[in-house]
Protein backbone atom coordinates (compact mmCIF):
# COMPACT_ATOMS: atom_id res chain seq x y z
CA UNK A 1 -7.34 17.69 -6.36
CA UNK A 2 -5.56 16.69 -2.98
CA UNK A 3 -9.03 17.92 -1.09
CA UNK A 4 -10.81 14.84 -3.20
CA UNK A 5 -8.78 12.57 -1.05
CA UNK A 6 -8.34 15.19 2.64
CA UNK A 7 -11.19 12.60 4.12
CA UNK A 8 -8.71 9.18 4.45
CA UNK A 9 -6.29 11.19 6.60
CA UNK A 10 -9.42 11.94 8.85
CA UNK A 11 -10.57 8.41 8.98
CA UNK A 12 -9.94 5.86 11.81
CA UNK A 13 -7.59 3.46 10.58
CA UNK A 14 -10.30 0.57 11.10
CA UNK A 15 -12.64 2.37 9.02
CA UNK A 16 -10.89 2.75 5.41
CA UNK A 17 -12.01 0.58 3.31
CA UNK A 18 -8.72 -0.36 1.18
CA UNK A 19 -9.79 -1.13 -1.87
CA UNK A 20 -11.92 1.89 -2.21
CA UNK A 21 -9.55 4.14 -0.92
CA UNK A 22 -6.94 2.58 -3.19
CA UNK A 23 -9.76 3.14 -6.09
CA UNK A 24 -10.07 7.17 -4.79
CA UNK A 25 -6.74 7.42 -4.82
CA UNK A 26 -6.06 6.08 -8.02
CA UNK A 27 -9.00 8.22 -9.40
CA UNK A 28 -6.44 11.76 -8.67
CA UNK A 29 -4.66 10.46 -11.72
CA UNK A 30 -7.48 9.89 -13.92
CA UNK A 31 -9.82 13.23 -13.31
CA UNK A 32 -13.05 12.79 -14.78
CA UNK A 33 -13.09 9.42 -15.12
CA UNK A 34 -16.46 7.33 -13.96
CA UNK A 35 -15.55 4.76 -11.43
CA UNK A 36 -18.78 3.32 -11.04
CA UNK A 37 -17.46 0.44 -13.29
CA UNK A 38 -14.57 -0.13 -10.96
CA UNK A 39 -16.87 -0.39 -8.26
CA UNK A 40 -19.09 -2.81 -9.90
CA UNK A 41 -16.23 -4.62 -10.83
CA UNK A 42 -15.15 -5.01 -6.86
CA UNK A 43 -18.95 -5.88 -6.24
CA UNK A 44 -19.09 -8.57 -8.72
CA UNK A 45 -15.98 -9.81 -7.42
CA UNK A 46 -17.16 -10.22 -3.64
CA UNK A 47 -20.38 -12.04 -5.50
CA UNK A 48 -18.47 -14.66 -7.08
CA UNK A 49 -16.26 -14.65 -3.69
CA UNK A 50 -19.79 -15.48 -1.52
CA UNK A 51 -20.89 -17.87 -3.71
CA UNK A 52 -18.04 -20.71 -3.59
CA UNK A 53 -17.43 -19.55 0.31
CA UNK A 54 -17.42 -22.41 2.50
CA UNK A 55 -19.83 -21.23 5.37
CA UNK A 56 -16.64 -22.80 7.93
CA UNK A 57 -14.05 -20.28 9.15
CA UNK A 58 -10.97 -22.37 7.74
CA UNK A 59 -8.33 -20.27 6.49
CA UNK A 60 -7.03 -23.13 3.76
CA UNK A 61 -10.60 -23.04 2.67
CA UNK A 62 -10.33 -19.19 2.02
CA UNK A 63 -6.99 -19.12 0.59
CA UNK A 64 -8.65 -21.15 -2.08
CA UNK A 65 -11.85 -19.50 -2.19
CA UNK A 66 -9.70 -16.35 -3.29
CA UNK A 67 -6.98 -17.59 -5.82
CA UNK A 68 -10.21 -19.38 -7.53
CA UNK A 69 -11.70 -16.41 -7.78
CA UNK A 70 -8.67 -13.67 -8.59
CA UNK A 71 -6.97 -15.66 -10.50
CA UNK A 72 -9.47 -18.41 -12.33
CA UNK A 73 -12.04 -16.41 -12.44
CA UNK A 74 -10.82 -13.14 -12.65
CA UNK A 75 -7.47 -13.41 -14.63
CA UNK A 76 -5.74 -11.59 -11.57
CA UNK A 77 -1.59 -12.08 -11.56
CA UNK A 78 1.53 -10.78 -10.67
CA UNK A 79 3.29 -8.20 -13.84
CA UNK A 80 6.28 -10.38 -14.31
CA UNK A 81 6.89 -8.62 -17.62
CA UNK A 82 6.99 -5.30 -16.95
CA UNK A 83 7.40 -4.98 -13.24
CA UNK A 84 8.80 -1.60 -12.30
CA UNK A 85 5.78 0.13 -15.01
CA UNK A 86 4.37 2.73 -12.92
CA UNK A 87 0.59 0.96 -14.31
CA UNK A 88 1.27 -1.54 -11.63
CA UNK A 89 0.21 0.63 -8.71
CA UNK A 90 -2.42 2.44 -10.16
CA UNK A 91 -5.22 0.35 -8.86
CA UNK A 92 -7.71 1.70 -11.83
CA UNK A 93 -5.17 0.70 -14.62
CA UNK A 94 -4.32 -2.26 -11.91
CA UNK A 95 -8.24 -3.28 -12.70
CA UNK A 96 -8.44 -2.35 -16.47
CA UNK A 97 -4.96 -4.54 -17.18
CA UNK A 98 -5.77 -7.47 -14.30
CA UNK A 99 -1.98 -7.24 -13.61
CA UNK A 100 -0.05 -5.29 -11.16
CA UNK A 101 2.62 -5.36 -8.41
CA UNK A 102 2.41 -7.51 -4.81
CA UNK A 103 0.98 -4.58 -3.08
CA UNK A 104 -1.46 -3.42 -5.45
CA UNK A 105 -3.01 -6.87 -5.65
CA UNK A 106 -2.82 -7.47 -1.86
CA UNK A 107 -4.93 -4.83 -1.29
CA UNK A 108 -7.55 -6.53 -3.32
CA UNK A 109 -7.18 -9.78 -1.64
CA UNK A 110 -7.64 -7.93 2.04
CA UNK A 111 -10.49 -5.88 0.78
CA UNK A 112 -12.17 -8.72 -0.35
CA UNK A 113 -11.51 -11.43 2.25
CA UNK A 114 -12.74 -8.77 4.95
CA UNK A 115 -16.42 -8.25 2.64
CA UNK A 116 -17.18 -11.53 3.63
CA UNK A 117 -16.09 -11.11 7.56
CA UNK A 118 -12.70 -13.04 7.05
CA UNK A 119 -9.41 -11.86 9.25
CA UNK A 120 -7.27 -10.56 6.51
CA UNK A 121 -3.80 -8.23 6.31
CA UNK A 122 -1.22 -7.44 3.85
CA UNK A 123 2.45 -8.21 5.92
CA UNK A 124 5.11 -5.40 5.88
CA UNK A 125 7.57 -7.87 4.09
CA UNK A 126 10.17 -6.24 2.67
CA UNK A 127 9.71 -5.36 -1.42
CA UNK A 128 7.33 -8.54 -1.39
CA UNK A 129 3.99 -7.49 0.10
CA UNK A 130 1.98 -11.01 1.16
CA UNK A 131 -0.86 -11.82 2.83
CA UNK A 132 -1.98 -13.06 5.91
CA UNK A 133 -5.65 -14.91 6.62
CA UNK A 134 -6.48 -15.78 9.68
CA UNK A 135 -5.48 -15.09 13.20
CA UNK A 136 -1.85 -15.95 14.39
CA UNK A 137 -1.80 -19.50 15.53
CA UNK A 138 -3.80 -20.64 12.79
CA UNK A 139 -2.85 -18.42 9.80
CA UNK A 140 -1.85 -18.80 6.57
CA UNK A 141 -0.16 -16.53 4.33
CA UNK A 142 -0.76 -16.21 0.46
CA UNK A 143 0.69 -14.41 -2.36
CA UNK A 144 -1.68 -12.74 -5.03
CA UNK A 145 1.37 -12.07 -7.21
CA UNK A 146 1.58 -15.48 -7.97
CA UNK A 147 -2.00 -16.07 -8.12
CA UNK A 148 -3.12 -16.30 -4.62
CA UNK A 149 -0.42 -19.51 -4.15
CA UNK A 150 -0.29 -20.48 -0.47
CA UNK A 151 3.70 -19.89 0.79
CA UNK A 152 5.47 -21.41 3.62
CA UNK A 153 6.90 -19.70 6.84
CA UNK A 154 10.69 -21.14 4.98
CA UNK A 155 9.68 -19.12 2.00
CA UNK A 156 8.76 -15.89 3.58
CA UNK A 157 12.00 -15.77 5.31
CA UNK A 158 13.87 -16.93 1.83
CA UNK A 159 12.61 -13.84 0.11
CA UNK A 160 13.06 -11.23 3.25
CA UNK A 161 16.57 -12.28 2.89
CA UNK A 162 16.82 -11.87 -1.14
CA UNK A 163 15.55 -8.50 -0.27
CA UNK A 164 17.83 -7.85 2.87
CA UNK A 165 20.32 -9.99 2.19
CA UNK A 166 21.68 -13.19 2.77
CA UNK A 167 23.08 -12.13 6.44
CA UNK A 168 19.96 -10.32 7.29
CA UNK A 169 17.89 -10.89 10.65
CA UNK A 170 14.29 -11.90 10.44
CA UNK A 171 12.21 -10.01 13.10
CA UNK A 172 9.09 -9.95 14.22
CA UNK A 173 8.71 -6.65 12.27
CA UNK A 174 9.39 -7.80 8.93
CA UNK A 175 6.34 -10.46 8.93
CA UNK A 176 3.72 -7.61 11.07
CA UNK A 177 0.81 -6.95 9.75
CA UNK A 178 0.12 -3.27 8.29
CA UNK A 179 -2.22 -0.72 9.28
CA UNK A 180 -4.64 -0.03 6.68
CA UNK A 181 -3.30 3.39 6.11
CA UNK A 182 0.20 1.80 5.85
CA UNK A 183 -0.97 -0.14 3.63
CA UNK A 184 -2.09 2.77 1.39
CA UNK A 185 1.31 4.37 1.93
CA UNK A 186 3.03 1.29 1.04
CA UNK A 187 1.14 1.67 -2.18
CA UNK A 188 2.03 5.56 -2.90
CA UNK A 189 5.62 5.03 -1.79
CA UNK A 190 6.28 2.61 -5.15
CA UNK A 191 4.35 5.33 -7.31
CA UNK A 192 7.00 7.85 -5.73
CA UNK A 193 9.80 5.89 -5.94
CA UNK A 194 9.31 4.85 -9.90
CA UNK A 195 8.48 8.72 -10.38
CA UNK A 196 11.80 9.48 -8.66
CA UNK A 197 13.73 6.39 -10.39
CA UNK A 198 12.02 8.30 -13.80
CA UNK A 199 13.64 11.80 -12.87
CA UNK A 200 10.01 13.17 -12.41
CA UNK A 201 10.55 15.46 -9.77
CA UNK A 202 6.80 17.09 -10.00
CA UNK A 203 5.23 13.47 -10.12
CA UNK A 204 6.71 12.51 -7.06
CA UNK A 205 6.08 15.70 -5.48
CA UNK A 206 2.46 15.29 -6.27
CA UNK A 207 2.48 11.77 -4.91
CA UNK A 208 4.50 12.71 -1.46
CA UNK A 209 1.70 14.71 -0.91
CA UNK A 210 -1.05 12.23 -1.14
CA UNK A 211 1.27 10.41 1.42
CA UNK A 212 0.80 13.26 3.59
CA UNK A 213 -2.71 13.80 3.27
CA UNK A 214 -3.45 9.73 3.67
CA UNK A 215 -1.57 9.44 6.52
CA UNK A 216 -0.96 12.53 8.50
CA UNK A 217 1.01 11.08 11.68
CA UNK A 218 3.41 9.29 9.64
CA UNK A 219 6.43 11.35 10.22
CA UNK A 220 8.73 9.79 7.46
CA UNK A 221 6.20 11.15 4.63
CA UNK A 222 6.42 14.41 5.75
CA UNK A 223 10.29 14.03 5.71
CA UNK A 224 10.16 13.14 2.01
CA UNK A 225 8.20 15.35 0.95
CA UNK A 226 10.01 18.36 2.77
CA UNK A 227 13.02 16.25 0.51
CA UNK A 228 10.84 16.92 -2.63
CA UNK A 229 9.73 19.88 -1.57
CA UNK A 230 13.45 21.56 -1.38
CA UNK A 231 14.57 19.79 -4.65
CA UNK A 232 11.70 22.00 -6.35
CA UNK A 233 12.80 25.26 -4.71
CA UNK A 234 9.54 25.35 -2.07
CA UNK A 235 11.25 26.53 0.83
CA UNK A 236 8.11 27.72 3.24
CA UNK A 237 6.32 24.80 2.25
CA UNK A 238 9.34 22.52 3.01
CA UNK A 239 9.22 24.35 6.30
CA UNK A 240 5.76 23.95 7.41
CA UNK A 241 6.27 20.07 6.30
CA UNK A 242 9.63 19.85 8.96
CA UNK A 243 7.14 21.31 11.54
CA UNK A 244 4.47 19.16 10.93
CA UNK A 245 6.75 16.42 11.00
CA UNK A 246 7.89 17.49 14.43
CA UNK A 247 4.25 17.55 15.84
CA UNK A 248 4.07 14.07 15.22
CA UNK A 249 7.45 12.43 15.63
CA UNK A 250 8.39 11.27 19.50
CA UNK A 251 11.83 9.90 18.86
CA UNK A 252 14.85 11.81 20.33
CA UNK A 253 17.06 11.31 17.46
CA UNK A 254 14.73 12.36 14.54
CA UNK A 255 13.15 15.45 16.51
CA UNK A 256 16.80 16.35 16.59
CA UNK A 257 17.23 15.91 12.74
CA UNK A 258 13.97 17.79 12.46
CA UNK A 259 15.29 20.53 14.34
CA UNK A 260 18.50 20.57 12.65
CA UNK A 261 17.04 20.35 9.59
CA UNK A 262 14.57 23.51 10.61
CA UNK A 263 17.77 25.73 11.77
CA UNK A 264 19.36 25.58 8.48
CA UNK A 265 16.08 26.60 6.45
CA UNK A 266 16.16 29.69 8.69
CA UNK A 267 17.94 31.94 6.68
CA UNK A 268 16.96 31.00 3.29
């Protein structure tokens, strides 16, 4: 089933179209299922989007073109009831349930904002995924988990420190915007980390590789799932996931893990 999904990892990073890739990912979990109602769904929503669009660029004007439409129209909020269910970042059940977790549901808003030409990015905040619209001087960021609500610079930095910690130090990189297929991995990683959090070894195995596949160059996922891979007793394939890892890692200090890590597989 992996091969159904091969094609993202090929993709320019430009070109993946989130929600859709979110939807093909999701599909791996639901085999034979027809999506065509999932993608008629995302059509209709970029309809309703385009016709309550204010032809102007202003961002305030978009913010409220999309939390109209998500969460008026569409019924689209945050799962404050059952948070950690693993539902929450399955984008189908995500669709069927109109509820699901910050990063799910960003990557709905971003899809959709860019349909109709608009700059849009989910931010690599820390357990809180947000969203940016809009370039830098003139953005504003929103948060579909609480139904698209616009939220202040003050606010952003209240809850990277709730997730941090008090003491913590707000950089640049906390607020950055994410690549689309960081994005996407930002999506699997909560599957994996409620499948590991569940004791479901072979779940999170499965998803670690989807992480791998997605985003090939991304040397942490091929870390983890070398992790994942050991755990379950796969000691080639652990192998050939420490050297692909080393193809694409540049930092000193991790090749030098890698290696380490590499050396003691040796003999087993």
């Amino acid at each position: 089933m992996i091969d159904a999904i091969a094609h993202l990892g090929l993709l320019d990073d430009e070109d993946i179209r989130l929600d859709l890739a979110a939807l093909e990912l999701s599909a791996l979990d639901h085999p034979g299922l027809d999506l065509a109602p999932y993608v008629d769904l995302l059509d209709a929503i970029e309809s309703d989007l385009r016709g309550i669009a204010a032809a102007e660029g202003d961002v305030m004007a978009q913010a409220g073109v999309l939390a109209e439409v998500f969460a008026v129209r569409h019924g689209f909020t945050g799962d404050r009831n059952s948070y950690d269910a693993p539902v929450n970042a399955d984008l189908i059940r995500v669709l069927d349930r109109r509820m699901g977790l910050p990063i799910a549901l960003s990557i709905l808003y971003v899809a959709q904002a860019r349909r109709l030409g608009w700059s849009a990015h989910a931010l690599n905040t820390p357990a809180h995924v947000m969203v940016r619209l809009g370039a830098d001087e003139g953005a504003v960021v929103v948060d579909p988990f609480h139904e698209g609500a616009l939220v202040s610079r003050d606010t952003v930095v209240r809850l990277i420190r709730q997730a941090l910690g008090p003491g913590a130090t707000i950089d640049a990189q906390n607020m950055a915007p994410l690549s689309n297929r960081l994005t996407l991995v930002r999506l699997l990683t909560n599957q994996v980390i409620r499948a590991e959090q569940g004791k479901d070894l072979a779940r999170a195995l499965s998803v670690q590789e989807r992480i791998a596949t997605v985003a090939p160059s991304h040397g942490q996922g091929w870390w983890d799932l070398a992790r994942f891979q050991l755990s379950a007793g796969q000691v080639d394939s652990a192998r050939e996931s420490l050297s692909a890892m080393l193809e694409v890692t540049r930092d000193p200090e991790m090749r030098a893990q890698v290696s380490t890590a590499l050396e003691s597989l040796a003999g087993r």
